[in-house]
PDB file of N, CA and C in Angstrom:
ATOM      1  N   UNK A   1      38.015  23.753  40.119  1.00  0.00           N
ATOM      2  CA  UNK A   1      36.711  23.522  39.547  1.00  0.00           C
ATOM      3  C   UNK A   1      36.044  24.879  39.312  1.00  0.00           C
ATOM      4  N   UNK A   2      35.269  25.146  38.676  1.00  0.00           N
ATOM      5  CA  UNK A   2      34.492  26.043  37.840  1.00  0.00           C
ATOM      6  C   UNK A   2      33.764  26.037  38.455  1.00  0.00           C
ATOM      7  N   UNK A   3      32.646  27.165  38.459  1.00  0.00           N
ATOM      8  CA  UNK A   3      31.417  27.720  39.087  1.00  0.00           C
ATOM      9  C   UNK A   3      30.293  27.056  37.944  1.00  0.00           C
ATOM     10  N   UNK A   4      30.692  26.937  37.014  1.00  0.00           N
ATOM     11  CA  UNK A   4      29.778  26.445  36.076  1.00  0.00           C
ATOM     12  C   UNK A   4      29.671  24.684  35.963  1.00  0.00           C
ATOM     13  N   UNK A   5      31.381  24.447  36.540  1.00  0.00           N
ATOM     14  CA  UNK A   5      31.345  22.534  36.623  1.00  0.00           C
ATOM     15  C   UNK A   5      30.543  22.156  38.226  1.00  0.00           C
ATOM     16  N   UNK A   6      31.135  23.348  39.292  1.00  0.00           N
ATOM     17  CA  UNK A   6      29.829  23.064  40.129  1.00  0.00           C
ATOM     18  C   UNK A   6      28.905  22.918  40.171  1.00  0.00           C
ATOM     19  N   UNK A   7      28.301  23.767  39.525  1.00  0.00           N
ATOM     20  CA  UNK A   7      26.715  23.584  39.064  1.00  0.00           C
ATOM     21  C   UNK A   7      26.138  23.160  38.972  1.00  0.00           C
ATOM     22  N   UNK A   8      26.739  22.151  37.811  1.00  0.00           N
ATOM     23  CA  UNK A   8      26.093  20.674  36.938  1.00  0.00           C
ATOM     24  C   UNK A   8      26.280  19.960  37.941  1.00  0.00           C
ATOM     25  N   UNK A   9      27.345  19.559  38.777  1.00  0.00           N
ATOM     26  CA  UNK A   9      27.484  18.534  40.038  1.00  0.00           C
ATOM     27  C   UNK A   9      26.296  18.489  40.927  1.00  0.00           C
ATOM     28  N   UNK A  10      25.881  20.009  41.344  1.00  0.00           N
ATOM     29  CA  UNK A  10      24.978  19.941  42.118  1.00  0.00           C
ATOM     30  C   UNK A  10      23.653  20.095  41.789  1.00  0.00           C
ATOM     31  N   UNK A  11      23.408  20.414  40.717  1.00  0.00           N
ATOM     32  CA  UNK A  11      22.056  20.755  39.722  1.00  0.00           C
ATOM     33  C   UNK A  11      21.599  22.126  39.808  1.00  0.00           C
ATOM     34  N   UNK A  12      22.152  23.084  40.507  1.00  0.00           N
ATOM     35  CA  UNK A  12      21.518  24.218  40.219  1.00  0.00           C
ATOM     36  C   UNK A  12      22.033  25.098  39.258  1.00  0.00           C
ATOM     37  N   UNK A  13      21.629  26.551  39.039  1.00  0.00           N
ATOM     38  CA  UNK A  13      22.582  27.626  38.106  1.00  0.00           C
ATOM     39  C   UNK A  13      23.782  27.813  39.004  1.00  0.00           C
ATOM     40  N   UNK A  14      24.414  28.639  37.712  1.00  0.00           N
ATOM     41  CA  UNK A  14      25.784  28.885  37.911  1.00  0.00           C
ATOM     42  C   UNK A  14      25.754  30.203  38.670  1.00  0.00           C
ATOM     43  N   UNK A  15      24.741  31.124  38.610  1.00  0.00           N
ATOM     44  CA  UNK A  15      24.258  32.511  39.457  1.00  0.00           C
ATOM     45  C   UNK A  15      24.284  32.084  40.778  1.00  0.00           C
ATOM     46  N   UNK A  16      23.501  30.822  41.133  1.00  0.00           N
ATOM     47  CA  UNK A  16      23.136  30.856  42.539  1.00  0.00           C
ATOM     48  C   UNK A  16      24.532  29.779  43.243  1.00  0.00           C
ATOM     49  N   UNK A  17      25.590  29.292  42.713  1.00  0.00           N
ATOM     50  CA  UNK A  17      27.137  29.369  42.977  1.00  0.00           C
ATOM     51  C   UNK A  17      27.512  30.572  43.144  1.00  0.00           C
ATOM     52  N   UNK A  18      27.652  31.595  42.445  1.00  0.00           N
ATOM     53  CA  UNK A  18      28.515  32.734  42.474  1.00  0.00           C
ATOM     54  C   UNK A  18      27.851  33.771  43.692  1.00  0.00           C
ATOM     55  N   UNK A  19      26.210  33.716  44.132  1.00  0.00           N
ATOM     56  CA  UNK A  19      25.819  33.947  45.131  1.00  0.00           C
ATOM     57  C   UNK A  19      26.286  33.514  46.459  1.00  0.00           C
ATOM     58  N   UNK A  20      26.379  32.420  46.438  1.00  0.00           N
ATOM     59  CA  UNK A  20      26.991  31.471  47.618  1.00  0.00           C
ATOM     60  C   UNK A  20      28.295  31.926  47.926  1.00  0.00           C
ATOM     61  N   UNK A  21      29.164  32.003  46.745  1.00  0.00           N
ATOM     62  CA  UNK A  21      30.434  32.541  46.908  1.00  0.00           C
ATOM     63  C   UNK A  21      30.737  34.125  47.694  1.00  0.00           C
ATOM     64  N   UNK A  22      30.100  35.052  47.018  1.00  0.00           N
ATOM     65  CA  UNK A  22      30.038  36.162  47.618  1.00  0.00           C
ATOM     66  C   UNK A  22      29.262  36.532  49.152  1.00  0.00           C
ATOM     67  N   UNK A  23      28.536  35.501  49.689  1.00  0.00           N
ATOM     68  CA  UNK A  23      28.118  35.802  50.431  1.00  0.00           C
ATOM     69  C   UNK A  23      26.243  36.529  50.366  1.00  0.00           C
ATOM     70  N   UNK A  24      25.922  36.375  49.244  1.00  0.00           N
ATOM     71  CA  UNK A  24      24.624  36.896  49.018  1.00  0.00           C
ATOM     72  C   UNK A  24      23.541  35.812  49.065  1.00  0.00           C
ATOM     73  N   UNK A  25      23.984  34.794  49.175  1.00  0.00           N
ATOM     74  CA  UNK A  25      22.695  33.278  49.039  1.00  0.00           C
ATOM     75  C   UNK A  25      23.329  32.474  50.529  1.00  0.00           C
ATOM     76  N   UNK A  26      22.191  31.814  51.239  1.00  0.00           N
ATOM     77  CA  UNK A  26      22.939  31.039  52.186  1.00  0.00           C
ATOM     78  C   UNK A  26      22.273  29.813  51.779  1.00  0.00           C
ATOM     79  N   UNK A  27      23.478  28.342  51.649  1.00  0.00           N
ATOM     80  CA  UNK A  27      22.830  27.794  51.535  1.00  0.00           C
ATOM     81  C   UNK A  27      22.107  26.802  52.452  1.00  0.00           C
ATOM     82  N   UNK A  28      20.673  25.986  52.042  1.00  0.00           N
ATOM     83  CA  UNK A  28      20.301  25.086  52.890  1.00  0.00           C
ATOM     84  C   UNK A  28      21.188  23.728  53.280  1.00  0.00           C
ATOM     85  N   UNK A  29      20.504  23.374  54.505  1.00  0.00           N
ATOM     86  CA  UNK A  29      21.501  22.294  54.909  1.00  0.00           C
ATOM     87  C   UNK A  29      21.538  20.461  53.896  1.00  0.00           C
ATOM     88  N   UNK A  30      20.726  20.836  53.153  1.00  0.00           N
ATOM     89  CA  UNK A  30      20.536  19.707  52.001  1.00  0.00           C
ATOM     90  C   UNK A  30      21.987  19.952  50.731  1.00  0.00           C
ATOM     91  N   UNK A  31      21.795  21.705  50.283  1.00  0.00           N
ATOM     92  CA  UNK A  31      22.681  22.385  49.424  1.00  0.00           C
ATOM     93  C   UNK A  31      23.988  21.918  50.127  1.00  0.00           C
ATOM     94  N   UNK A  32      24.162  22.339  51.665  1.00  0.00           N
ATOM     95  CA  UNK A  32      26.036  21.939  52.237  1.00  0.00           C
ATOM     96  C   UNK A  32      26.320  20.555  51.867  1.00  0.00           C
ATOM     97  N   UNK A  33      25.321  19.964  51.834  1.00  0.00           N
ATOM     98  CA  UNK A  33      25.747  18.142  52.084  1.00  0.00           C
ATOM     99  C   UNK A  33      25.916  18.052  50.364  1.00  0.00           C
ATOM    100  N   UNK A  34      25.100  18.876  49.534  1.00  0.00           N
ATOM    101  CA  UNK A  34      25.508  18.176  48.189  1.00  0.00           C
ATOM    102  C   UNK A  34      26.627  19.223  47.871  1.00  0.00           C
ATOM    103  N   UNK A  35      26.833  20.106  48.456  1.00  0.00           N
ATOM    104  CA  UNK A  35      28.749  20.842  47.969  1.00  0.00           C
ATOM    105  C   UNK A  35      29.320  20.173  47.859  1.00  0.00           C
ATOM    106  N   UNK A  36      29.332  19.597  49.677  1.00  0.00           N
ATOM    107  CA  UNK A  36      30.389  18.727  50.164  1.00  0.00           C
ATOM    108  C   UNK A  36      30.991  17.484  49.404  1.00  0.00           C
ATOM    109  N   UNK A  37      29.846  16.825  48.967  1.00  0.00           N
ATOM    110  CA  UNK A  37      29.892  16.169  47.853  1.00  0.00           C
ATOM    111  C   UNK A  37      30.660  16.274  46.823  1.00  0.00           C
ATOM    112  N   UNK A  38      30.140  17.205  46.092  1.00  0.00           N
ATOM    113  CA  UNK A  38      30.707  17.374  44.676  1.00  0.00           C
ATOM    114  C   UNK A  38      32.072  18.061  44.531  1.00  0.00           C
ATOM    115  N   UNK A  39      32.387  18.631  46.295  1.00  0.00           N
ATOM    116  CA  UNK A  39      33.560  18.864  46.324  1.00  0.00           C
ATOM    117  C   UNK A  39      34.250  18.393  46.732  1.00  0.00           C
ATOM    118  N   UNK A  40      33.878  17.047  47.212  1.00  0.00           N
ATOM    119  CA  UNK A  40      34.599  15.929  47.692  1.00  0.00           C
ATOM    120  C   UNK A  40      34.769  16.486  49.711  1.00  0.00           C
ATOM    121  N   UNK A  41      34.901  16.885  49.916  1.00  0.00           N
ATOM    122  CA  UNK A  41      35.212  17.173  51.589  1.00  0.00           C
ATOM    123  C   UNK A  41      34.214  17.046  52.360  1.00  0.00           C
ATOM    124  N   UNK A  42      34.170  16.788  53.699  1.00  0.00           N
ATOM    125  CA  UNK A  42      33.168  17.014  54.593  1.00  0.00           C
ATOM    126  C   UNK A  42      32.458  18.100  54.860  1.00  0.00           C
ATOM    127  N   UNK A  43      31.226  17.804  55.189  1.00  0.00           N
ATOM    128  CA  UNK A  43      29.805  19.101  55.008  1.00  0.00           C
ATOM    129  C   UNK A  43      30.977  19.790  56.265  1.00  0.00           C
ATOM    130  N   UNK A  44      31.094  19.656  57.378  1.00  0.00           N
ATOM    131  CA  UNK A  44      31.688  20.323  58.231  1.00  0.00           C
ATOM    132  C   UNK A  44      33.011  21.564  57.908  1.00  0.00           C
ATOM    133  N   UNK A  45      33.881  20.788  56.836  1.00  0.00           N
ATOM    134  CA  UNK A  45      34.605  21.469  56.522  1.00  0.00           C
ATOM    135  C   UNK A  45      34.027  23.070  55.606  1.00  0.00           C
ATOM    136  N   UNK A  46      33.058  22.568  55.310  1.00  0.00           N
ATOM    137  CA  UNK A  46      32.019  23.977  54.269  1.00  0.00           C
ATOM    138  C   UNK A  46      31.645  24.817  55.393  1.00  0.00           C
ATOM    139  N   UNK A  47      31.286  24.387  56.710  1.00  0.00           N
ATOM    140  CA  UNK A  47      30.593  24.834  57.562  1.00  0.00           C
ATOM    141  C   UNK A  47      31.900  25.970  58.343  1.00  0.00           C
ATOM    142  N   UNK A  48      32.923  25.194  58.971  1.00  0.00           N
ATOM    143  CA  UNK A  48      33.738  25.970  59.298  1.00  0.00           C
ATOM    144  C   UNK A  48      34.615  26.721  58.481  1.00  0.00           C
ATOM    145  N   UNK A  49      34.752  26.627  57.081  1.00  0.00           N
ATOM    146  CA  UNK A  49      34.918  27.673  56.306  1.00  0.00           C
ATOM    147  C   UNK A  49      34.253  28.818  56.670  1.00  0.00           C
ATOM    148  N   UNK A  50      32.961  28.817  56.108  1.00  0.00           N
ATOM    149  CA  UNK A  50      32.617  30.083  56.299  1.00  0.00           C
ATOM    150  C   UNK A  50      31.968  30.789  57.946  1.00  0.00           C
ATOM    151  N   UNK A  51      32.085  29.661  58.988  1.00  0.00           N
ATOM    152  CA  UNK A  51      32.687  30.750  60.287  1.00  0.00           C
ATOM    153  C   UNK A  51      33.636  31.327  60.187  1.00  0.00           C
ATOM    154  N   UNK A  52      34.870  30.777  60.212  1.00  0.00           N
ATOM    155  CA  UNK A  52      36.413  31.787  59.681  1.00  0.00           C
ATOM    156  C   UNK A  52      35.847  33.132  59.057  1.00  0.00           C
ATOM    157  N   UNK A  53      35.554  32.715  57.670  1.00  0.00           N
ATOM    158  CA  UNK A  53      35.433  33.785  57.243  1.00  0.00           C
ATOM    159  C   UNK A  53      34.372  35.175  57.879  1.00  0.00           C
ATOM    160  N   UNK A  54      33.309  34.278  58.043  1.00  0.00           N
ATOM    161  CA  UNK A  54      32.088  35.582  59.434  1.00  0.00           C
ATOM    162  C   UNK A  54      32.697  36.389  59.916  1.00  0.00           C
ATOM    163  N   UNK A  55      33.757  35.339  60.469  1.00  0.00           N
ATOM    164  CA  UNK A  55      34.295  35.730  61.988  1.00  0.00           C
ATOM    165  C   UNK A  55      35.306  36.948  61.178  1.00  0.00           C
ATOM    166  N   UNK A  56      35.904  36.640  60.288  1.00  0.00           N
ATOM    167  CA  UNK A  56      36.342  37.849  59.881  1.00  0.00           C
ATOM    168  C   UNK A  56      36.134  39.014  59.250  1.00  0.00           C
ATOM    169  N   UNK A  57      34.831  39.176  58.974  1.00  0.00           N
ATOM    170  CA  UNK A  57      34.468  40.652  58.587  1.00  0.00           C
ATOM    171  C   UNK A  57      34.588  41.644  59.748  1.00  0.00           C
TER     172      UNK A  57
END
């Protein structure tokens, strides 16, 4: 999926996806539940994604 088909799923711009992605936007806990959504997986699974990743810088 696209940063731009995300978008539309979740209603915001395609900037504040590519923020999220890099690590420059965090999102609210309303934003995880509609990822999760539109990305089909559990809010949890969004959540422990990006501990892993924390945890690895």
């Amino acid at each position: 999926m696209t940063q731009e088909q995300l978008s539309e799923r979740v209603d915001v711009v395609r900037s504040f996806i590519c923020a999220l992605e890099n690590g420059k936007k965090q999102p609210s806990l309303d934003m995880i539940f509609r990822l999760a959504s539109a990305l089909e997986v559990k809010p949890g699974e969004l959540v422990d994604a990006a501990a892993e990743k924390s945890a690895g810088r």
